[in-house]
C-alpha atoms as a PDB file:
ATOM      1  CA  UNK A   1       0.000   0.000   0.000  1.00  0.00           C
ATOM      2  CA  UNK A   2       1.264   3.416  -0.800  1.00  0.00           C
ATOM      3  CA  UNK A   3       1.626   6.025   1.750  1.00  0.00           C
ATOM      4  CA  UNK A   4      -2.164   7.566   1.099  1.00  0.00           C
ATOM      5  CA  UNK A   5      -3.743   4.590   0.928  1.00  0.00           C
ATOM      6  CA  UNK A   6      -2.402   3.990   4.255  1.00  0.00           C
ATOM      7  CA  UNK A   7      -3.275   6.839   5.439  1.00  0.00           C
ATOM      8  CA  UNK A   8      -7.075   6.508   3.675  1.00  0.00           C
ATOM      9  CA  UNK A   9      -7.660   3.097   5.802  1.00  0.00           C
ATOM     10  CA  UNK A  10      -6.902   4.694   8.576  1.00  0.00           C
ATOM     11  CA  UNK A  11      -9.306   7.023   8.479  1.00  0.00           C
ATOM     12  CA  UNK A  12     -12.232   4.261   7.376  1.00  0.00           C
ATOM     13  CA  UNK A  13     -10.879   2.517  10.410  1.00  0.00           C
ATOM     14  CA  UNK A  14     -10.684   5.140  13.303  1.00  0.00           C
ATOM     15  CA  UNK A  15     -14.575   6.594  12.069  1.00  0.00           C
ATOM     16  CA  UNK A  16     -16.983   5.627  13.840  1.00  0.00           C
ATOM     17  CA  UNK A  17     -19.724   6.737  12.036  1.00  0.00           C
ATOM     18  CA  UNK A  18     -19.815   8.298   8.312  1.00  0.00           C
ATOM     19  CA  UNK A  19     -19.768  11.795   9.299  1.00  0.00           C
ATOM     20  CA  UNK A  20     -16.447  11.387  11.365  1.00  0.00           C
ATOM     21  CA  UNK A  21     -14.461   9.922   8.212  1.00  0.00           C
ATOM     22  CA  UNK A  22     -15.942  12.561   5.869  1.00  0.00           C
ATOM     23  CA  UNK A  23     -14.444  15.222   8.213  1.00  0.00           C
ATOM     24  CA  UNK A  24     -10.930  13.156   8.336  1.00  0.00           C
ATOM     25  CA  UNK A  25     -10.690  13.401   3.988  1.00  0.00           C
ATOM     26  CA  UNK A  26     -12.422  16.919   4.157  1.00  0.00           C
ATOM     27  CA  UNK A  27      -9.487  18.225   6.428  1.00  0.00           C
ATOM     28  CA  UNK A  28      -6.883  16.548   4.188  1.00  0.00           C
ATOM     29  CA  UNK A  29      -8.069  17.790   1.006  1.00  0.00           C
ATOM     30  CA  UNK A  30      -8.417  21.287   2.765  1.00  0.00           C
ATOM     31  CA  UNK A  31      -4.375  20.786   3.470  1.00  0.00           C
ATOM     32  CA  UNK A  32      -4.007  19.476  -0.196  1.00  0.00           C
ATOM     33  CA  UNK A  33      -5.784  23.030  -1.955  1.00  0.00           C
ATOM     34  CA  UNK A  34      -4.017  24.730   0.479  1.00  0.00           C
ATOM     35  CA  UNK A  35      -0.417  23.355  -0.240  1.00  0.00           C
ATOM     36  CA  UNK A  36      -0.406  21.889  -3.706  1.00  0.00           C
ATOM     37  CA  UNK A  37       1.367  24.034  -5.764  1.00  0.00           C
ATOM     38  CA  UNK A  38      -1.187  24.002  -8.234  1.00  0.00           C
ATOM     39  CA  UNK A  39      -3.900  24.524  -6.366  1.00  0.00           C
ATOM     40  CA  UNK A  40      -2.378  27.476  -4.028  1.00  0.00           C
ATOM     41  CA  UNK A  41      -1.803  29.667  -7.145  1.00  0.00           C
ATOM     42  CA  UNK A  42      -5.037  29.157  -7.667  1.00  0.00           C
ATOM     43  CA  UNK A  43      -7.254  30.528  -4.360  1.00  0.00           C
ATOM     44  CA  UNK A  44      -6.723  32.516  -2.148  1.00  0.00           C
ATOM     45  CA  UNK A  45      -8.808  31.286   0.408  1.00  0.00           C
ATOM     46  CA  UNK A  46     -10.377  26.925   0.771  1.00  0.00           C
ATOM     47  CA  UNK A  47     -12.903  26.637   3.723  1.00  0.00           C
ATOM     48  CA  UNK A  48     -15.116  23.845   4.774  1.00  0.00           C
ATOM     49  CA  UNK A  49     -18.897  24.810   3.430  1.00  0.00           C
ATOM     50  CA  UNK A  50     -19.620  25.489   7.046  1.00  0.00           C
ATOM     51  CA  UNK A  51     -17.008  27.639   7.413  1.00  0.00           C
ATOM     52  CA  UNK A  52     -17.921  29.806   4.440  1.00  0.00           C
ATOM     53  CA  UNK A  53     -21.855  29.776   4.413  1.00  0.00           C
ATOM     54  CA  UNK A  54     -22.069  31.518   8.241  1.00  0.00           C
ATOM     55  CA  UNK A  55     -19.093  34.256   6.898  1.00  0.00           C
ATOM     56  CA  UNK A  56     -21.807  34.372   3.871  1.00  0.00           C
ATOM     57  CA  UNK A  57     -24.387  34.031   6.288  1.00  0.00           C
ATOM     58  CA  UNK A  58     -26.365  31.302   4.810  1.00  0.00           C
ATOM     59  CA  UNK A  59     -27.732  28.363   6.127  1.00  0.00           C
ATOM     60  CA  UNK A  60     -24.802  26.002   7.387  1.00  0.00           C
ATOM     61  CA  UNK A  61     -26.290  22.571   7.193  1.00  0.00           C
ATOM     62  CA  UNK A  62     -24.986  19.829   4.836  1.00  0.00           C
ATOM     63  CA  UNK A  63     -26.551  20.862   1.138  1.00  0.00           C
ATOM     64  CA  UNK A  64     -23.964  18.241  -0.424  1.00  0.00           C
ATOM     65  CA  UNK A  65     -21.097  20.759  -1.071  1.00  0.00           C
ATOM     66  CA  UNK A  66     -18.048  20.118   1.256  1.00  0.00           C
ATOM     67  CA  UNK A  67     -15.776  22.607   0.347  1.00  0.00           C
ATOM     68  CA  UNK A  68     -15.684  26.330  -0.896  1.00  0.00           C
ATOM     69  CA  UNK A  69     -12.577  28.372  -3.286  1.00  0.00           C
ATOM     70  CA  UNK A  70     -12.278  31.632  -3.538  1.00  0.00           C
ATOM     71  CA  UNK A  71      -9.363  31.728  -6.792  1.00  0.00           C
ATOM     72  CA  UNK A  72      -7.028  35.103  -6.411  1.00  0.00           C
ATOM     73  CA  UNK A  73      -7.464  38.344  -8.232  1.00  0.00           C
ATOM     74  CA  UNK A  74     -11.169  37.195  -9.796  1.00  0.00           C
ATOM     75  CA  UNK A  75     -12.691  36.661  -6.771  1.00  0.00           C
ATOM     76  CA  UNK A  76     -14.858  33.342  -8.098  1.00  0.00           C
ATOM     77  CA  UNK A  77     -15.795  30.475  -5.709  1.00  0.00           C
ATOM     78  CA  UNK A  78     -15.440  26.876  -6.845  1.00  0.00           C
ATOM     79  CA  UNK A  79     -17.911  24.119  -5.239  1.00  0.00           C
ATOM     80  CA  UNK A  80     -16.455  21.213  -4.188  1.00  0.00           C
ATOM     81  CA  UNK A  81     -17.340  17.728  -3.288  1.00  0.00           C
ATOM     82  CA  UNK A  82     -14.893  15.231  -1.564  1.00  0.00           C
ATOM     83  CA  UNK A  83     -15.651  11.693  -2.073  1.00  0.00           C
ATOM     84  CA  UNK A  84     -14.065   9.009   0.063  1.00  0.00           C
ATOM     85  CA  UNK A  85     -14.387   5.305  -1.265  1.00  0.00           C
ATOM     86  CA  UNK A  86     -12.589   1.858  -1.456  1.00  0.00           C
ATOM     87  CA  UNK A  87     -10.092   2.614  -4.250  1.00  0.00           C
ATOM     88  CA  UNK A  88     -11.692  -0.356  -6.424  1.00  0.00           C
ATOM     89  CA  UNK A  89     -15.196   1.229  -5.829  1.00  0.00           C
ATOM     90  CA  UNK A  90     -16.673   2.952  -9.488  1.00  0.00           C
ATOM     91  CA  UNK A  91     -18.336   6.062  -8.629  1.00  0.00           C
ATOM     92  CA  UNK A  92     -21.720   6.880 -10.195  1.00  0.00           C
ATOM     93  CA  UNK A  93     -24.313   9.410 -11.465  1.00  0.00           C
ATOM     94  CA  UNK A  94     -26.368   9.107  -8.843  1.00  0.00           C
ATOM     95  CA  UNK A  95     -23.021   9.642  -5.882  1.00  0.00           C
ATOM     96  CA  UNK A  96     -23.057  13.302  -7.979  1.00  0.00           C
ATOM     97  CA  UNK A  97     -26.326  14.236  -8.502  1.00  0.00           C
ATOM     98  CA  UNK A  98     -26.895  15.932  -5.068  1.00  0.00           C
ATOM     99  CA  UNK A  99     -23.788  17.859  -5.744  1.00  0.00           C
ATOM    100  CA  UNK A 100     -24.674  19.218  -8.616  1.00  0.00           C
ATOM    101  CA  UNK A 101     -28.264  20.393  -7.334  1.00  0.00           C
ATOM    102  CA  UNK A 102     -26.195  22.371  -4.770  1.00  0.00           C
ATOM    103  CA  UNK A 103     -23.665  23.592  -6.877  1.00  0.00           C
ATOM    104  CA  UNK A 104     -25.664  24.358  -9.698  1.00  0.00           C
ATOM    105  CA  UNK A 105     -26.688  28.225  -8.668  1.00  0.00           C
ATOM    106  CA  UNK A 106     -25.138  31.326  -8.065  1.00  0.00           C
ATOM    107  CA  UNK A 107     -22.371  31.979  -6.572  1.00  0.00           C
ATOM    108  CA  UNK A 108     -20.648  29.012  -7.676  1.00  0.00           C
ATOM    109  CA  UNK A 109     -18.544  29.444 -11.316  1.00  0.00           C
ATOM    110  CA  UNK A 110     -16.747  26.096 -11.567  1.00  0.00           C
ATOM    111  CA  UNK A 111     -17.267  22.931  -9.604  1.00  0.00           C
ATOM    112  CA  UNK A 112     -14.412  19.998  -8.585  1.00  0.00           C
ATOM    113  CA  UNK A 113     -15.275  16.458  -7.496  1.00  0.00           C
ATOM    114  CA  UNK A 114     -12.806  14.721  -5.920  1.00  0.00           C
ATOM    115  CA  UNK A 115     -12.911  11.351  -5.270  1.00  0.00           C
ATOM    116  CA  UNK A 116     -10.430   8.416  -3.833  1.00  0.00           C
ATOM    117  CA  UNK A 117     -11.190   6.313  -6.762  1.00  0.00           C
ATOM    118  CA  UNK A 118      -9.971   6.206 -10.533  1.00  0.00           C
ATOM    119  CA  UNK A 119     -12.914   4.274 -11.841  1.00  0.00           C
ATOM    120  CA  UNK A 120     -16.158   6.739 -13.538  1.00  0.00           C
ATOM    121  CA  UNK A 121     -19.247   5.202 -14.723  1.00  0.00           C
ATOM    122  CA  UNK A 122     -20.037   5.681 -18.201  1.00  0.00           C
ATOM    123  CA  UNK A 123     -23.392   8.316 -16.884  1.00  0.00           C
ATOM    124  CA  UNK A 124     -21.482   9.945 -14.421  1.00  0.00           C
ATOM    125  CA  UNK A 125     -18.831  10.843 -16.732  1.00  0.00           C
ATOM    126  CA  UNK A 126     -21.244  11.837 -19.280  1.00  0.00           C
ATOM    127  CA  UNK A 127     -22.733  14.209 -16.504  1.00  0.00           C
ATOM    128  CA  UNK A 128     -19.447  16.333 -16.393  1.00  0.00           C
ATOM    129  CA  UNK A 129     -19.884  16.951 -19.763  1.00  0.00           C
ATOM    130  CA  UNK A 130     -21.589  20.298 -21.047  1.00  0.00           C
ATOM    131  CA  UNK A 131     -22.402  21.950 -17.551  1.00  0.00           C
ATOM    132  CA  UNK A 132     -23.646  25.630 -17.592  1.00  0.00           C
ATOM    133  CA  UNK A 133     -20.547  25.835 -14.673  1.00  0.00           C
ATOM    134  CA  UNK A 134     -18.540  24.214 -15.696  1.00  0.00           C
ATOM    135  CA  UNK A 135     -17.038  20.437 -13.788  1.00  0.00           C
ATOM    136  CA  UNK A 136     -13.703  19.339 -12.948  1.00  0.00           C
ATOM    137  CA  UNK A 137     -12.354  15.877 -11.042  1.00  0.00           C
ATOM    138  CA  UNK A 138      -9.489  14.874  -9.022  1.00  0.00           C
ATOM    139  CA  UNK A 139      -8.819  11.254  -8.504  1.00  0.00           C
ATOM    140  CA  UNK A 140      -6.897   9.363  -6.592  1.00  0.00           C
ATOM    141  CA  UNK A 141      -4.112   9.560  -9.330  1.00  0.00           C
ATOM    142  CA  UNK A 142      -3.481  13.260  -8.871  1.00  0.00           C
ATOM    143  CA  UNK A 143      -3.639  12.590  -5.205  1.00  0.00           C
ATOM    144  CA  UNK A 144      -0.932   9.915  -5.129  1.00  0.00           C
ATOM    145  CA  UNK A 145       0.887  12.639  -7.204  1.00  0.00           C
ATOM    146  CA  UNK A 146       0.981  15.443  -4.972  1.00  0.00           C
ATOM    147  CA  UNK A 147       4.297  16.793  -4.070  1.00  0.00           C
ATOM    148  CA  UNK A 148       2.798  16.222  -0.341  1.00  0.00           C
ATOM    149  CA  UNK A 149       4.492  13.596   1.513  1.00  0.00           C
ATOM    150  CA  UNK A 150       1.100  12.106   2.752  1.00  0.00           C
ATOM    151  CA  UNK A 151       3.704   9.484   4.928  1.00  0.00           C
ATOM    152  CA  UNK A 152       4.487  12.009   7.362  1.00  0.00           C
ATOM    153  CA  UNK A 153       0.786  14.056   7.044  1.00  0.00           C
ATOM    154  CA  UNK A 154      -1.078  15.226  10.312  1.00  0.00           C
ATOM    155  CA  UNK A 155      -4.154  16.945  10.451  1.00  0.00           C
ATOM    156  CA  UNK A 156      -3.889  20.699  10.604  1.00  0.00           C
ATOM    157  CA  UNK A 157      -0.365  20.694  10.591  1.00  0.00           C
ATOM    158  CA  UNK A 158       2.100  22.081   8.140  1.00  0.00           C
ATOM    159  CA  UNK A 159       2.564  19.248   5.796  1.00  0.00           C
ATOM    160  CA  UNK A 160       6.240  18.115   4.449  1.00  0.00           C
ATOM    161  CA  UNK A 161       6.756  18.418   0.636  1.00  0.00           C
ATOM    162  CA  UNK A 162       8.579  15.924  -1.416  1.00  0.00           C
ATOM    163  CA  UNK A 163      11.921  17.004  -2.709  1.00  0.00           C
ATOM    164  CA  UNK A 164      12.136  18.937  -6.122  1.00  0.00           C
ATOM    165  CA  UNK A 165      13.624  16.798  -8.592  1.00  0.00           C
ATOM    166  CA  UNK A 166      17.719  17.609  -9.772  1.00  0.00           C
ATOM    167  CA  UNK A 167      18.446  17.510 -13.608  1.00  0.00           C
ATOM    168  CA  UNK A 168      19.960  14.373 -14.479  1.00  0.00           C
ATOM    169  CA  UNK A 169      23.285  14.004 -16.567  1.00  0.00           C
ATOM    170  CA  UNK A 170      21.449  13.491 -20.328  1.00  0.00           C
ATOM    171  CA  UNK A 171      18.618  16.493 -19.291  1.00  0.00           C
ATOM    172  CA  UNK A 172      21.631  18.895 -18.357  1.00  0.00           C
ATOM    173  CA  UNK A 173      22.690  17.726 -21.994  1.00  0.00           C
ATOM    174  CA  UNK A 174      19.416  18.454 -23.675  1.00  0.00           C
ATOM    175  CA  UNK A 175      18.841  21.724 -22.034  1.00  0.00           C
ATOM    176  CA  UNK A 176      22.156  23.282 -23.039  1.00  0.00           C
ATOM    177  CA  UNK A 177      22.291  21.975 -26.463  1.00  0.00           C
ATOM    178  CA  UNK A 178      18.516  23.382 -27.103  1.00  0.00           C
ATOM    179  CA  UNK A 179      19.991  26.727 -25.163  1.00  0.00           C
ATOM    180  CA  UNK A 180      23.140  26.862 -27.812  1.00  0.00           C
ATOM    181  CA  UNK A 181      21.234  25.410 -30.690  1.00  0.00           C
ATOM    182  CA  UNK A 182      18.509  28.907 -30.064  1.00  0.00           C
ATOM    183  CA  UNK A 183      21.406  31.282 -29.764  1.00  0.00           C
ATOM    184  CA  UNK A 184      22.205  30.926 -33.538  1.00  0.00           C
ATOM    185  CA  UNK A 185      18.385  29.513 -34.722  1.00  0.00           C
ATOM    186  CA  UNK A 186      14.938  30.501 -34.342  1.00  0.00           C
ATOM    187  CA  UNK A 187      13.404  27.270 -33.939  1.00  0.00           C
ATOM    188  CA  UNK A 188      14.350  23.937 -33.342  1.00  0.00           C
ATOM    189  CA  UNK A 189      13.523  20.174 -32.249  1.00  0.00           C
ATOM    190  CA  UNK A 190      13.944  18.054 -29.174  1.00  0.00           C
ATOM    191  CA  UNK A 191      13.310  14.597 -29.829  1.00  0.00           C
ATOM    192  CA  UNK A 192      13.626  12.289 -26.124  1.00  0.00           C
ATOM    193  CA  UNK A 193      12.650   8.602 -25.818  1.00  0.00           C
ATOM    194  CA  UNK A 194       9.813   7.948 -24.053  1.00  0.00           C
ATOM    195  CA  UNK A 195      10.568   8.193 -19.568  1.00  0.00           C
ATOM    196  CA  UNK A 196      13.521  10.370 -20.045  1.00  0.00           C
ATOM    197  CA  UNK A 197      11.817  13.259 -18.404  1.00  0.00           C
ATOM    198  CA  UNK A 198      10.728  15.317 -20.977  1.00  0.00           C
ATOM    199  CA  UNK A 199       8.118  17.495 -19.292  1.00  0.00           C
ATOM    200  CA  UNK A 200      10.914  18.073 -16.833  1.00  0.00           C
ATOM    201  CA  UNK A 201      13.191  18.844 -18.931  1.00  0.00           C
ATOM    202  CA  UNK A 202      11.122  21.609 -21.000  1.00  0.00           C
ATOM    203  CA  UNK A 203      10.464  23.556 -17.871  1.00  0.00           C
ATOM    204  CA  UNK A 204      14.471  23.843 -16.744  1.00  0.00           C
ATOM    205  CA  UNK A 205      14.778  24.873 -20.978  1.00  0.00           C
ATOM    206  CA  UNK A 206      11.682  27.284 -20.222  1.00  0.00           C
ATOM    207  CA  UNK A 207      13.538  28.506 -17.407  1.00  0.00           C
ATOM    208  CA  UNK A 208      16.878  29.001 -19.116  1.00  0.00           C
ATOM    209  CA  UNK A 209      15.712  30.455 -21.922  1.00  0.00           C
ATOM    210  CA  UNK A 210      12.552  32.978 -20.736  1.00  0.00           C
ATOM    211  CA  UNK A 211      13.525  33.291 -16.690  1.00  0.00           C
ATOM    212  CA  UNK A 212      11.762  34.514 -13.441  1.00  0.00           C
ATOM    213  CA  UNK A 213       8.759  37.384 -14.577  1.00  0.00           C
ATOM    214  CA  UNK A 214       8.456  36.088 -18.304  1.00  0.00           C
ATOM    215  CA  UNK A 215       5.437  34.129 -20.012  1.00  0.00           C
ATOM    216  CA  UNK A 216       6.021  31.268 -21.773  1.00  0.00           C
ATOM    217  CA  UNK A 217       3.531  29.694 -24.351  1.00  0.00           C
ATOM    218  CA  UNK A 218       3.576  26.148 -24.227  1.00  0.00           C
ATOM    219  CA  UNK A 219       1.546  23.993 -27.215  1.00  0.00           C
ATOM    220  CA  UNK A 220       0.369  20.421 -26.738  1.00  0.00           C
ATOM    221  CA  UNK A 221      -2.309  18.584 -28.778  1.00  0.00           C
ATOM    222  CA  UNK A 222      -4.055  17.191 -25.736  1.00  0.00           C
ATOM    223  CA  UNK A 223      -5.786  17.859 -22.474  1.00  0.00           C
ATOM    224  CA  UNK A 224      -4.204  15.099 -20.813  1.00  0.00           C
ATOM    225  CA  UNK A 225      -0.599  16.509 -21.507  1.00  0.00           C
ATOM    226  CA  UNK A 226      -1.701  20.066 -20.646  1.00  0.00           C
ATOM    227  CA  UNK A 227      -2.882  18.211 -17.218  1.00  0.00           C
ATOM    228  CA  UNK A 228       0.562  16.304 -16.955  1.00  0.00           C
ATOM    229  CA  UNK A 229       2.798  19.674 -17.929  1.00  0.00           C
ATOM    230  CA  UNK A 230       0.651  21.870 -15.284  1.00  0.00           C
ATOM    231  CA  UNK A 231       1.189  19.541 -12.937  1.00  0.00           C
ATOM    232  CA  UNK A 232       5.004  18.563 -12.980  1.00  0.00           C
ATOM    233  CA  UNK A 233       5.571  22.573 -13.543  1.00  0.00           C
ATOM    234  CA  UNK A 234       3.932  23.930 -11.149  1.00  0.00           C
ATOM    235  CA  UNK A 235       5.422  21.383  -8.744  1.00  0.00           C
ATOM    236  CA  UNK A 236       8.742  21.324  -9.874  1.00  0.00           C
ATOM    237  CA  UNK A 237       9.647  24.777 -10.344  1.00  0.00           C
ATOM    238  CA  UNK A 238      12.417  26.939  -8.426  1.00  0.00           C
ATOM    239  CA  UNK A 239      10.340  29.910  -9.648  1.00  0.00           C
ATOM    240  CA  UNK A 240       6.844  30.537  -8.781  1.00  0.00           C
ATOM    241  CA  UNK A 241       4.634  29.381 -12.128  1.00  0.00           C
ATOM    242  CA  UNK A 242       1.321  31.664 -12.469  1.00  0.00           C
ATOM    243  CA  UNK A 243      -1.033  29.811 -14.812  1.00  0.00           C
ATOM    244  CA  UNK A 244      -4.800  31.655 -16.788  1.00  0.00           C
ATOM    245  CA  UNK A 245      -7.043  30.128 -14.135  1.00  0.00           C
ATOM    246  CA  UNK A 246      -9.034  29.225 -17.689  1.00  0.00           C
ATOM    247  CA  UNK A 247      -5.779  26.806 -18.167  1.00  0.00           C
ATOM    248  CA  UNK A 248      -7.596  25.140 -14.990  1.00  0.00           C
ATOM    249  CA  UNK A 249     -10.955  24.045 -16.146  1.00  0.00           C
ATOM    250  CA  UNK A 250     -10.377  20.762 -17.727  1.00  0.00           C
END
């Protein structure tokens, strides 16, 4: 078992009723939108839905939303839902449906489900699709992923972060022979085999060749590899990364 798994059965196994485990994921996934690099460019403020309905002053009971976003500098507020199940367990339409009933009004712009399984149903995928506000997931994937060291996690404590990765011999290579290769050219082409580290390695190019308080268009001809660049970026940077929040709704 991996580290958050571990930590996942422990929570099923200390709860002594439902409520008691939901609060045990809701406090880690406040810790993970809090900390995740990703996510902490993103909002400036995460609160539990009680939290933010009485500073709204709204009614405070359960409506099926778990968690509330506020992103930075536009001020919207993302609905989310934390779901936590066996890992083997395939979530369906009708786990959602509540959710989205909640979520579905004003003030909410964007809404996240996140959920300790990888496995969709064919209708509750479909129900992402085409939302007037519009629906995001997190899975037990990007969990696993995190650059938090769930091994040494505590509730409501400062969590440890894994350690940034170090260019390896053959990326060093690439990255200065793309830096010389520019100096004299206007365009060019990396070609790595396939677990080389070539997201990696683009962002220490992207640093050597565009540097701290410069943008940086990056092209990719699918979602998932926009989701996989994002990710390893933001996490892996020296240099803060500050990302459209648009590049965010996927």
């Amino acid at each position: 078992m991996t580290a958050l798994q571990k930590l996942l059965e422990t929570f099923r196994q200390a709860s002594v009723t439902e409520r008691e485990k939901d609060t045990y994921f809701e406090e880690l996934i406040l810790c993970y939108l809090r900390n995740e690099a990703t996510y902490r460019d993103l909002y400036s403020d995460v609160w539990t839905y009680s939290d933010w309905a009485k500073l709204q002053g709204l009614d405070r009971r359960d409506t099926g939303i778990d968690l509330v976003a506020k992103t930075g500098g536009t001020g919207e507020y993302h609905a989310i839902q934390c779901k936590l199940y066996a890992e083997d367990y395939c979530l369906q339409k009708g786990d959602i449906d509540s959710f989205f009933t909640a979520s579905g009004k004003k003030p909410f712009t964007h809404r996240i489900i996140i959920a300790t399984t990888n496995k969709w149903s064919e209708p509750a995928e479909d129900a992402l699709q085409n939302q007037q506000q519009p629906v995001s997931k997190i899975d037990l994937h990007d969990l696993e992923n995190s650059q938090i060291d769930w091994s040494h996690y505590h509730a409501k404590s400062k969590p440890t972060l894994k350690t940034k990765k170090q260019l390896r011999d053959h990326q060093r290579y690439a990255r200065d022979t793309v830096k010389h290769g520019l100096s004299t050219a206007d365009r060019g082409k990396l070609i790595m085999a396939c677990g080389t580290g070539k997201t990696f390695t683009a962002l220490k190019i992207a640093k050597a060749l565009a540097g701290a308080g410069k943008r940086v268009l990056f092209l990719v001809p699918r979602l998932n590899l926009l989701s996989q660049t994002l990710t390893e970026w933001t996490q892996e940077s020296a240099t803060p990364l500050h990302m459209p929040t648009t590049a965010w709704k996927r």
